[in-house]
C-alpha atoms as a PDB file:
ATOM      1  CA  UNK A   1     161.512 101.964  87.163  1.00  0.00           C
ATOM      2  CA  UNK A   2     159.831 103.283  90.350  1.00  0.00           C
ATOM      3  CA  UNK A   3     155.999 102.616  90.352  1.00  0.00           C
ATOM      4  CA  UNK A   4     155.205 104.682  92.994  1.00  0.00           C
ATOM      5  CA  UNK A   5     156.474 107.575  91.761  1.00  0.00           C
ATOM      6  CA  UNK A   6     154.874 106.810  87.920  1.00  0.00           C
ATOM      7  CA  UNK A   7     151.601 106.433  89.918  1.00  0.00           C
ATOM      8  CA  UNK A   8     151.625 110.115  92.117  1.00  0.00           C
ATOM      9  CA  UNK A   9     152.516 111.382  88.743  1.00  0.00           C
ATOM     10  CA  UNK A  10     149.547 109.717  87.256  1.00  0.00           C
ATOM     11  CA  UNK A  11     147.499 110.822  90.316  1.00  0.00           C
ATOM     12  CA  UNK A  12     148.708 114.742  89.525  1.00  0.00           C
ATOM     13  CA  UNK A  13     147.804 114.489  86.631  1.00  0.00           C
ATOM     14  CA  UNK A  14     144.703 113.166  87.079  1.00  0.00           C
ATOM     15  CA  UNK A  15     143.518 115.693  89.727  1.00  0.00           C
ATOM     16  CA  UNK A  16     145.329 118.679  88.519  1.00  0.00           C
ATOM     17  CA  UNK A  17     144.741 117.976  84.545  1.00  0.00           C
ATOM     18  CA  UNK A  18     148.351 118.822  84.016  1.00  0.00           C
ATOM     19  CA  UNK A  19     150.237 117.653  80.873  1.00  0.00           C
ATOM     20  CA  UNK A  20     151.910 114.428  81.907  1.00  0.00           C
ATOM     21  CA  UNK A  21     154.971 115.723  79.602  1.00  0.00           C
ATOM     22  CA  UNK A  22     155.787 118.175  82.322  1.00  0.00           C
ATOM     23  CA  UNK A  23     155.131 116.137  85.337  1.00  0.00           C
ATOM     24  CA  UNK A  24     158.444 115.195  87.348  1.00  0.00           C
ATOM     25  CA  UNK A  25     161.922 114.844  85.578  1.00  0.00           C
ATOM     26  CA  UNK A  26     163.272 113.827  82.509  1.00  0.00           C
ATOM     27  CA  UNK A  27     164.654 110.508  83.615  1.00  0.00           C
ATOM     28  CA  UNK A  28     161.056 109.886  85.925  1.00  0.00           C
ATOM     29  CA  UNK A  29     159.336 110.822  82.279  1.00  0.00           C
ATOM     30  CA  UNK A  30     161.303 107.919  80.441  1.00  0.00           C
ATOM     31  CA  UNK A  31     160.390 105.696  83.385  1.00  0.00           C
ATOM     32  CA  UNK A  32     157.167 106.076  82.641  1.00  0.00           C
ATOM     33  CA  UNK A  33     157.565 105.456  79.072  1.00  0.00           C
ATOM     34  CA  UNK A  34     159.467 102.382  79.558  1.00  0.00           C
ATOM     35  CA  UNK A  35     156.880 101.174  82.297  1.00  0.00           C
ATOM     36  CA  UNK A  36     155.221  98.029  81.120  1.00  0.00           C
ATOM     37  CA  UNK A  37     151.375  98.032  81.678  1.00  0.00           C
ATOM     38  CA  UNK A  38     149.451  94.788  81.835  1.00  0.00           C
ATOM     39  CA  UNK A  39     147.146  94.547  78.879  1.00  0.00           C
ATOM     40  CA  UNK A  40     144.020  92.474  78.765  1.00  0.00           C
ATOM     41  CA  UNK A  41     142.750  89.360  79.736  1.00  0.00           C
ATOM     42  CA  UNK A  42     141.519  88.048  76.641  1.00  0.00           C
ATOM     43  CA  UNK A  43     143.744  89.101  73.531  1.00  0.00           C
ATOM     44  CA  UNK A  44     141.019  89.828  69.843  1.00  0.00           C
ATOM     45  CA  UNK A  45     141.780  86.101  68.986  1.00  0.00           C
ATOM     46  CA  UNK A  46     141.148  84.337  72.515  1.00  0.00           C
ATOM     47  CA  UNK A  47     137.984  86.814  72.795  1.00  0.00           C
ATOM     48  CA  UNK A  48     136.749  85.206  69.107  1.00  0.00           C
ATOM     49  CA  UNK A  49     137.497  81.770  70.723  1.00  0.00           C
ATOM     50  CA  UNK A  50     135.388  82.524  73.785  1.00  0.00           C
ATOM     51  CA  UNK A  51     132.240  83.912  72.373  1.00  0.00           C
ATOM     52  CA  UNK A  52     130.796  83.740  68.769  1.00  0.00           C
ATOM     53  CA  UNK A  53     130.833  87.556  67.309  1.00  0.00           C
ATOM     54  CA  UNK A  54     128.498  88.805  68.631  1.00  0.00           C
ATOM     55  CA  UNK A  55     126.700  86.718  70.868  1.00  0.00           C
ATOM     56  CA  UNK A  56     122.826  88.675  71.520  1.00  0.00           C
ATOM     57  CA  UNK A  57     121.735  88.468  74.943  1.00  0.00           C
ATOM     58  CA  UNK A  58     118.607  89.760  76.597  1.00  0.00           C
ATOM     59  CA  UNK A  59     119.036  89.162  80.504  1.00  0.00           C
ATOM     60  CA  UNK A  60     120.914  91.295  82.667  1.00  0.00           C
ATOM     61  CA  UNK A  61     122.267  87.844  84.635  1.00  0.00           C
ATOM     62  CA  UNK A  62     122.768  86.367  81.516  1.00  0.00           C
ATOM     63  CA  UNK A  63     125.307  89.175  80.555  1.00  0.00           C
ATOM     64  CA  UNK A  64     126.791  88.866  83.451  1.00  0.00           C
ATOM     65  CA  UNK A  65     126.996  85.365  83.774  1.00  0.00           C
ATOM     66  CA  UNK A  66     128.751  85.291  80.415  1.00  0.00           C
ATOM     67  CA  UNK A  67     131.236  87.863  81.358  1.00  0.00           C
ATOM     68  CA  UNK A  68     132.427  85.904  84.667  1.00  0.00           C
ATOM     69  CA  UNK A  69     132.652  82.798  82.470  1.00  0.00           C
ATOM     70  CA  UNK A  70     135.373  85.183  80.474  1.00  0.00           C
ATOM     71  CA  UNK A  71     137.342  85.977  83.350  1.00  0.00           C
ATOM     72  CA  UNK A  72     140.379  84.143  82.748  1.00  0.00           C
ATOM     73  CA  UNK A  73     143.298  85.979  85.103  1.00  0.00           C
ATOM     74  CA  UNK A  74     141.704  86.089  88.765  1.00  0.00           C
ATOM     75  CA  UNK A  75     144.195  88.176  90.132  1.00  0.00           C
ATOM     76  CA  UNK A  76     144.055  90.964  87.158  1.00  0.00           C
ATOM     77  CA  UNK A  77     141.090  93.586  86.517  1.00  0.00           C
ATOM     78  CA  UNK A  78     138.524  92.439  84.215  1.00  0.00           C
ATOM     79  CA  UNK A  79     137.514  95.373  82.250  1.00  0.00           C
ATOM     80  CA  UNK A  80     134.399  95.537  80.479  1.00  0.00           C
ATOM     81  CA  UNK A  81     133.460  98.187  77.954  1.00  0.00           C
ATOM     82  CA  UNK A  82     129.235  99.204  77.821  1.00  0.00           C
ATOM     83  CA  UNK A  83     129.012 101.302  74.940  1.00  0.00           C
ATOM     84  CA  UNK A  84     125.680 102.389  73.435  1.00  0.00           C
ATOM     85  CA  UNK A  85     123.958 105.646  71.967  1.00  0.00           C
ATOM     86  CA  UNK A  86     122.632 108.158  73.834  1.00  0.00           C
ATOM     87  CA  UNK A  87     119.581 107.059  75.605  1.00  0.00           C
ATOM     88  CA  UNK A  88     120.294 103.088  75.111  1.00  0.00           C
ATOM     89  CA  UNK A  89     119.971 102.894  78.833  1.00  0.00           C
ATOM     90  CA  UNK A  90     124.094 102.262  79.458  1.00  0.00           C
ATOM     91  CA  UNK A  91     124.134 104.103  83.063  1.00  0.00           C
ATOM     92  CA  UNK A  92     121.054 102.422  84.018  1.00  0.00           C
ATOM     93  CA  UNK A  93     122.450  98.743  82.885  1.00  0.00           C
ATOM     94  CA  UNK A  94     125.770  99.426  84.005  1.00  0.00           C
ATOM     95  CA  UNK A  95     124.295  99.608  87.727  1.00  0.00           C
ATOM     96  CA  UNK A  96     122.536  96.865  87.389  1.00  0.00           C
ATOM     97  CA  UNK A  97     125.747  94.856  85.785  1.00  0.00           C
ATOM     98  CA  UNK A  98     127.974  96.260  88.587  1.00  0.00           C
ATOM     99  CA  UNK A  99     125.383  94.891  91.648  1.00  0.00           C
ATOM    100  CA  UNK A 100     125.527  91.451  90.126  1.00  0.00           C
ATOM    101  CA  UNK A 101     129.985  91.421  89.378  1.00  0.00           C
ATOM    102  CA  UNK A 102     130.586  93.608  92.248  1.00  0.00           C
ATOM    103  CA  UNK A 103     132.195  95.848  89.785  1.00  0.00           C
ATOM    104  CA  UNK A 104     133.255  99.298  90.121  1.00  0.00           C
ATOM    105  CA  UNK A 105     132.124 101.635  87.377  1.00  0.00           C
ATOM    106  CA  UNK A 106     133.823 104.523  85.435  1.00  0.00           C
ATOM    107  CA  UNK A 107     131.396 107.341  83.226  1.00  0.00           C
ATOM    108  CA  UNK A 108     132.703 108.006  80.468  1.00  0.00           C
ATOM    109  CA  UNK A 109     131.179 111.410  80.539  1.00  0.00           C
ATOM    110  CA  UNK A 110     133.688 112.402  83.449  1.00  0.00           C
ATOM    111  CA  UNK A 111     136.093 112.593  80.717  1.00  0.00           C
ATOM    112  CA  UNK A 112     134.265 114.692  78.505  1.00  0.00           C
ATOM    113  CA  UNK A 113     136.325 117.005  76.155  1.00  0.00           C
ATOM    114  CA  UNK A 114     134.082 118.017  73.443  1.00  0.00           C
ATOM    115  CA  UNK A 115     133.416 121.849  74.706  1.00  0.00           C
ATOM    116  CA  UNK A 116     129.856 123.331  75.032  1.00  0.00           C
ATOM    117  CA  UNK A 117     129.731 125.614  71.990  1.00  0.00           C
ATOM    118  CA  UNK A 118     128.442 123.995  68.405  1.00  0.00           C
ATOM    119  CA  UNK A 119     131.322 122.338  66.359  1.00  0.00           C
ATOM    120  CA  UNK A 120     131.802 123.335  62.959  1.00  0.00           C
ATOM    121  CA  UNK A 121     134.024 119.965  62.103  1.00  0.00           C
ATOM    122  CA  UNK A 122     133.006 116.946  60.625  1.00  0.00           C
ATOM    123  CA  UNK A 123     130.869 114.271  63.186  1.00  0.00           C
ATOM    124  CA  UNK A 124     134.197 111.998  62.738  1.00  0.00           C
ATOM    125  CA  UNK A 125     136.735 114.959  64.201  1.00  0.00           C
ATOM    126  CA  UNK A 126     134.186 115.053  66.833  1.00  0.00           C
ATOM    127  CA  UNK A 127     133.533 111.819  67.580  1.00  0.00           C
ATOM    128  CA  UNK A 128     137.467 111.688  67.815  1.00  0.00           C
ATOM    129  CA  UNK A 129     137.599 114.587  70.176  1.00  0.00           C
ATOM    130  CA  UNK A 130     134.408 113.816  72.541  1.00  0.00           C
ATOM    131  CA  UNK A 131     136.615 112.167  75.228  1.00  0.00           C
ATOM    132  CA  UNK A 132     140.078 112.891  76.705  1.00  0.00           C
ATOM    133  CA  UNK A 133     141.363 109.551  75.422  1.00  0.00           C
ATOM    134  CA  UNK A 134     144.757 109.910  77.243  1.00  0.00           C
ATOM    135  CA  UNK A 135     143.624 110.902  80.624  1.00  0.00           C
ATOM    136  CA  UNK A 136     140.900 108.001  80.415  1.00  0.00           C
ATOM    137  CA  UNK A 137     143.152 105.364  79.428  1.00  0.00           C
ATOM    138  CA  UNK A 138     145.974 106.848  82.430  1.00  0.00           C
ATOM    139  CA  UNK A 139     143.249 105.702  84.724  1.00  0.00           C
ATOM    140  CA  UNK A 140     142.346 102.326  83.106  1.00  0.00           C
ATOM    141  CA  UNK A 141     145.955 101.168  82.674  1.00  0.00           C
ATOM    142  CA  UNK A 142     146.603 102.421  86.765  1.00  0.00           C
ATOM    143  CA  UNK A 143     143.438 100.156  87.817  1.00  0.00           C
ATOM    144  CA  UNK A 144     144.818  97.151  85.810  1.00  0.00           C
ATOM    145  CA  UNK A 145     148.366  97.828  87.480  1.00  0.00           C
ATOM    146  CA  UNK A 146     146.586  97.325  91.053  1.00  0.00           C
ATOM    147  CA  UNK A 147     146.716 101.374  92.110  1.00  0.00           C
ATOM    148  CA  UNK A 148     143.995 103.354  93.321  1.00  0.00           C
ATOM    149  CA  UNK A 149     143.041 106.695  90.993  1.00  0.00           C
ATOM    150  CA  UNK A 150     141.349 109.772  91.539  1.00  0.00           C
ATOM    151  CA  UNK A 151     140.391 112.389  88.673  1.00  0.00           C
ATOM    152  CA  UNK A 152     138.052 115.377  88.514  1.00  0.00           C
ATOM    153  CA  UNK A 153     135.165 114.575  86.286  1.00  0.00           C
ATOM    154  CA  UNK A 154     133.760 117.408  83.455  1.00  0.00           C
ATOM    155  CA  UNK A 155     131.476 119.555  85.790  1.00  0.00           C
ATOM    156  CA  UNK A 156     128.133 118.873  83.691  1.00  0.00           C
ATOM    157  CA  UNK A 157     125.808 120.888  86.275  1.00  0.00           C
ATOM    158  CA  UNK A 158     128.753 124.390  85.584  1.00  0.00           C
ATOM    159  CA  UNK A 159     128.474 123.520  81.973  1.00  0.00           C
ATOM    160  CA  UNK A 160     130.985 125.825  81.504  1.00  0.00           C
ATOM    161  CA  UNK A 161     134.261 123.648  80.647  1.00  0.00           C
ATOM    162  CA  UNK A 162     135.139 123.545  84.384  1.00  0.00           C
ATOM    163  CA  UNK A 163     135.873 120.386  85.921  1.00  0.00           C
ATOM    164  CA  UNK A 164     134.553 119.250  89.493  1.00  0.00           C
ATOM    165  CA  UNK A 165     136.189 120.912  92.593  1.00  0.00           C
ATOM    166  CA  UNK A 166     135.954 117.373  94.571  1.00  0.00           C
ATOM    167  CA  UNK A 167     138.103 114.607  92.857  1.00  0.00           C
ATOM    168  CA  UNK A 168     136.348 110.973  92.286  1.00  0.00           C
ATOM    169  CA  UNK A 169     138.630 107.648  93.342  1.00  0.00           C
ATOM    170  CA  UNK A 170     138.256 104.184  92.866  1.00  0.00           C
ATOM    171  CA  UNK A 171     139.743 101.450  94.064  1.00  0.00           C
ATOM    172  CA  UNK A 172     140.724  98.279  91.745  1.00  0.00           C
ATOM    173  CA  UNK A 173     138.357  95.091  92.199  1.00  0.00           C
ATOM    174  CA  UNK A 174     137.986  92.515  90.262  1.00  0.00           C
ATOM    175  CA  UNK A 175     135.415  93.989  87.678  1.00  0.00           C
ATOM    176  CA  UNK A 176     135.638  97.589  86.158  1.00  0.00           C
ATOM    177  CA  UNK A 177     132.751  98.523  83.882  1.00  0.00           C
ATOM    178  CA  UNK A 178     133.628 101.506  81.773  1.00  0.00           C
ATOM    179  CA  UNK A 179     130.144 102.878  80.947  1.00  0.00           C
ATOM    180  CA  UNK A 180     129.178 105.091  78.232  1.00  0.00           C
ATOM    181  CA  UNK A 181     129.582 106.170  74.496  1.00  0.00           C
ATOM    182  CA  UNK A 182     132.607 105.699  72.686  1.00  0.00           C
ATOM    183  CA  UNK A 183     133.866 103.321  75.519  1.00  0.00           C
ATOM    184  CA  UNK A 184     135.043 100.431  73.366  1.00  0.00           C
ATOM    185  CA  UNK A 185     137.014 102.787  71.131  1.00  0.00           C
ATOM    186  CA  UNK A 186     139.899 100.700  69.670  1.00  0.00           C
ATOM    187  CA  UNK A 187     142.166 103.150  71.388  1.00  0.00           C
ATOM    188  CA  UNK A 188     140.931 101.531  74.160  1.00  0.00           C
ATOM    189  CA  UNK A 189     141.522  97.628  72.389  1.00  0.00           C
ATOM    190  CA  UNK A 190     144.880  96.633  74.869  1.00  0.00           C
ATOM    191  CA  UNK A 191     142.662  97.988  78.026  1.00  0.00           C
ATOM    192  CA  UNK A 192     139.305  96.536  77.763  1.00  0.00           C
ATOM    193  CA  UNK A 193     138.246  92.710  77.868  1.00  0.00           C
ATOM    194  CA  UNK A 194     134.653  92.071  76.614  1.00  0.00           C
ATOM    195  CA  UNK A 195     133.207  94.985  74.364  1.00  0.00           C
ATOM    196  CA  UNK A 196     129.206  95.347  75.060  1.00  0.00           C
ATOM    197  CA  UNK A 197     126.651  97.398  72.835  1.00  0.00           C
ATOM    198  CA  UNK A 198     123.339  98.230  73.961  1.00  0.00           C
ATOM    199  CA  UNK A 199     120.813  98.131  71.334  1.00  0.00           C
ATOM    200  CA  UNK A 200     117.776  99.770  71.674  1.00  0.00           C
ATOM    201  CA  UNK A 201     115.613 100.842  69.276  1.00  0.00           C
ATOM    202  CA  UNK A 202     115.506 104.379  67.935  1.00  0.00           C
ATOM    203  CA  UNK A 203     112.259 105.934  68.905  1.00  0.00           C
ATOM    204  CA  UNK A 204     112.650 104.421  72.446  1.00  0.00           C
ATOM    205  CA  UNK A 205     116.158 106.126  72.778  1.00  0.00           C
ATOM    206  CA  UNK A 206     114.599 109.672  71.562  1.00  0.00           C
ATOM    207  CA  UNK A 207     111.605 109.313  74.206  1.00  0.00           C
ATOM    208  CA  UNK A 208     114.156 108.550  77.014  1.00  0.00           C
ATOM    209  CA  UNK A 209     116.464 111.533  75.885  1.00  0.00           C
ATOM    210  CA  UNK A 210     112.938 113.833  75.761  1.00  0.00           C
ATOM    211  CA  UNK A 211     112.440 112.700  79.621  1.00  0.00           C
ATOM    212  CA  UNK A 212     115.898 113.339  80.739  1.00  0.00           C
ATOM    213  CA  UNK A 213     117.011 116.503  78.976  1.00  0.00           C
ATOM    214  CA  UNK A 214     113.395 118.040  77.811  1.00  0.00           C
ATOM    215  CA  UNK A 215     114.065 119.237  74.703  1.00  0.00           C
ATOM    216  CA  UNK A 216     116.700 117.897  71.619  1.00  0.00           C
ATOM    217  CA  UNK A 217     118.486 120.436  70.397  1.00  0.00           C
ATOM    218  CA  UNK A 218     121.298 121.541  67.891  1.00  0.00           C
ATOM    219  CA  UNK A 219     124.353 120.975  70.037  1.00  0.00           C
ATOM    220  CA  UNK A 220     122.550 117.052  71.039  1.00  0.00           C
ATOM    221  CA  UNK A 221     122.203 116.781  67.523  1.00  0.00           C
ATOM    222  CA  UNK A 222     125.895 117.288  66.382  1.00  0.00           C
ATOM    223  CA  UNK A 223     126.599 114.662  68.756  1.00  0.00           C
ATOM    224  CA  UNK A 224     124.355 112.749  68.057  1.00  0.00           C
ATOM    225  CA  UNK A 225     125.755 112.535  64.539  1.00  0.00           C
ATOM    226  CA  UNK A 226     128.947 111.876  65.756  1.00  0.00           C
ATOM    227  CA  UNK A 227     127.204 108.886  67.129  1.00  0.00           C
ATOM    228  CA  UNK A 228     126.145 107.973  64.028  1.00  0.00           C
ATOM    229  CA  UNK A 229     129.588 108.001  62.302  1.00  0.00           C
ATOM    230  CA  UNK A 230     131.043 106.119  65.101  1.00  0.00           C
ATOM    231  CA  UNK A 231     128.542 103.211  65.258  1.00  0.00           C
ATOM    232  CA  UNK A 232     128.837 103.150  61.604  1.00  0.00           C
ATOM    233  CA  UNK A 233     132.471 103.277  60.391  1.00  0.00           C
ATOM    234  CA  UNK A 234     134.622 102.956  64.009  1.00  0.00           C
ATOM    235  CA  UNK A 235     132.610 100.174  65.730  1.00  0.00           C
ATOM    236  CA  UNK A 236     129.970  98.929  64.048  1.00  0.00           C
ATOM    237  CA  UNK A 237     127.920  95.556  66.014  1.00  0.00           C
ATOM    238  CA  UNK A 238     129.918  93.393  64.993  1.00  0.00           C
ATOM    239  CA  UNK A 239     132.687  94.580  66.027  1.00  0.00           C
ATOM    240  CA  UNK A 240     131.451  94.152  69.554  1.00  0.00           C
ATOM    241  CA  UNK A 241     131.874  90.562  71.555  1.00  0.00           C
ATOM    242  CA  UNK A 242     128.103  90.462  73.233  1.00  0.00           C
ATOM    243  CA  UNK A 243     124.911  92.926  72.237  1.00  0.00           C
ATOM    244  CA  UNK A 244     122.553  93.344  75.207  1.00  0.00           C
ATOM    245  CA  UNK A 245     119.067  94.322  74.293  1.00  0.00           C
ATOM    246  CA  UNK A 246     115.957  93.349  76.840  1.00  0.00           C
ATOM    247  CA  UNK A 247     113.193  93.376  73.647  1.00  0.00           C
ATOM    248  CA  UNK A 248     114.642  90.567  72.083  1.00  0.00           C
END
């Protein structure tokens, strides 16, 4: 197989949002197929020899002293999933987490695919449908193969289902935080390393949402039920490897 050419393929597809079914020839398609991706660091059972499930932790240098004591492969991206509810403070923490590795962080929220009408499904189909799953992991598995990416983020400030004109591009390094809800979906389980869930209480998450967005309204509250379902029956705490809360 030809890496170079699965990675401009990746690349178009990241920029352009183009199926990656249609991108290049048959035969380049099967190379892709048949390309073998490096999966994580830690496998469930060597993550569940590391750490207790899950260890609580209350100290931003504490979090990340624990995940650099997890970083097993020095020469492979270690990729660390911050997932939380709205409000539980995950961009916020996942600056502060990417000072201390020197980490580069992805939003989940450029990869929003959840449209900006009300949803009449159920908060599981949404839940399932909030992210672009397949684009997101595209870029994960290209930054564990050693490639720069680029993609064009959901253009929040259009609201209008348009992505960003200007693409974003990272470059691996050793840490990749990939910040935001949803993030340590078990679509996600071969990609990520250490799984981290912000807990934060309830009426401290609603006063923080009330600052930010100013009102809470019917289309926050569909997902915030998808949320719900999510944290309950997808990945519930202990499902995660470390929970960071600072009132502990």
């Amino acid at each position: 197989s030809n890496p170079i050419s699965i990675k401009i393929c990746t690349l178009w597809h990241g920029v352009t949002g183009l199926d990656l079914e249609k991108c290049g020839s048959e035969r380049h398609q099967r190379q892709f197929k048949m390309h073998e991706w490096p999966k994580s660091n830690a496998s469930n059972g060597r993550r569940q020899a590391l750490i207790p499930h899950p260890r609580r932790v209350n100290s931003v240098e504490r979090l990340a002293r624990l995940i650099g004591d997890m970083r097993r492969l020095p020469d492979q991206v270690f990729v660390v999933a911050l997932d939380g509810r709205s409000g539980a403070g995950k961009s916020t923490l996942a600056s502060e987490l990417a000072a201390l590795l020197g980490a580069g962080v992805i939003e989940g929220d450029d990869f929003y695919a959840g449209g900006t009408s009300l949803r009449s499904d159920s908060p599981d189909a949404r839940a399932a449908a909030c992210i672009d799953w397949r684009h997101l992991s595209l870029i994960l598995k290209m930054l564990r193969a050693g490639h720069d990416v680029e993609w064009r983020a959901f253009d929040w400030d259009a609201f209008d289902g348009r992505l960003c004109g200007s693409p974003a591009s990272m470059t691996p390094r050793p840490y990749l935080i990939l910040e935001g809800v949803y993030a340590a979906r078990p679509e996600f389980s071969d990609l990520i390393d250490v799984r981290v869930m912000i807990d934060v209480q309830p009426d401290i998450r609603t006063a923080r949402l009330l600052a930010r967005e100013g009102t809470i309204g019917d289309w926050e509250r569909q997902w915030h039920d998808a949320e719900d379902t999510y944290f309950r029956d997808v990945m519930p705490a202990e499902r995660f490897d470390l929970i960071y809360s600072d009132d502990l």
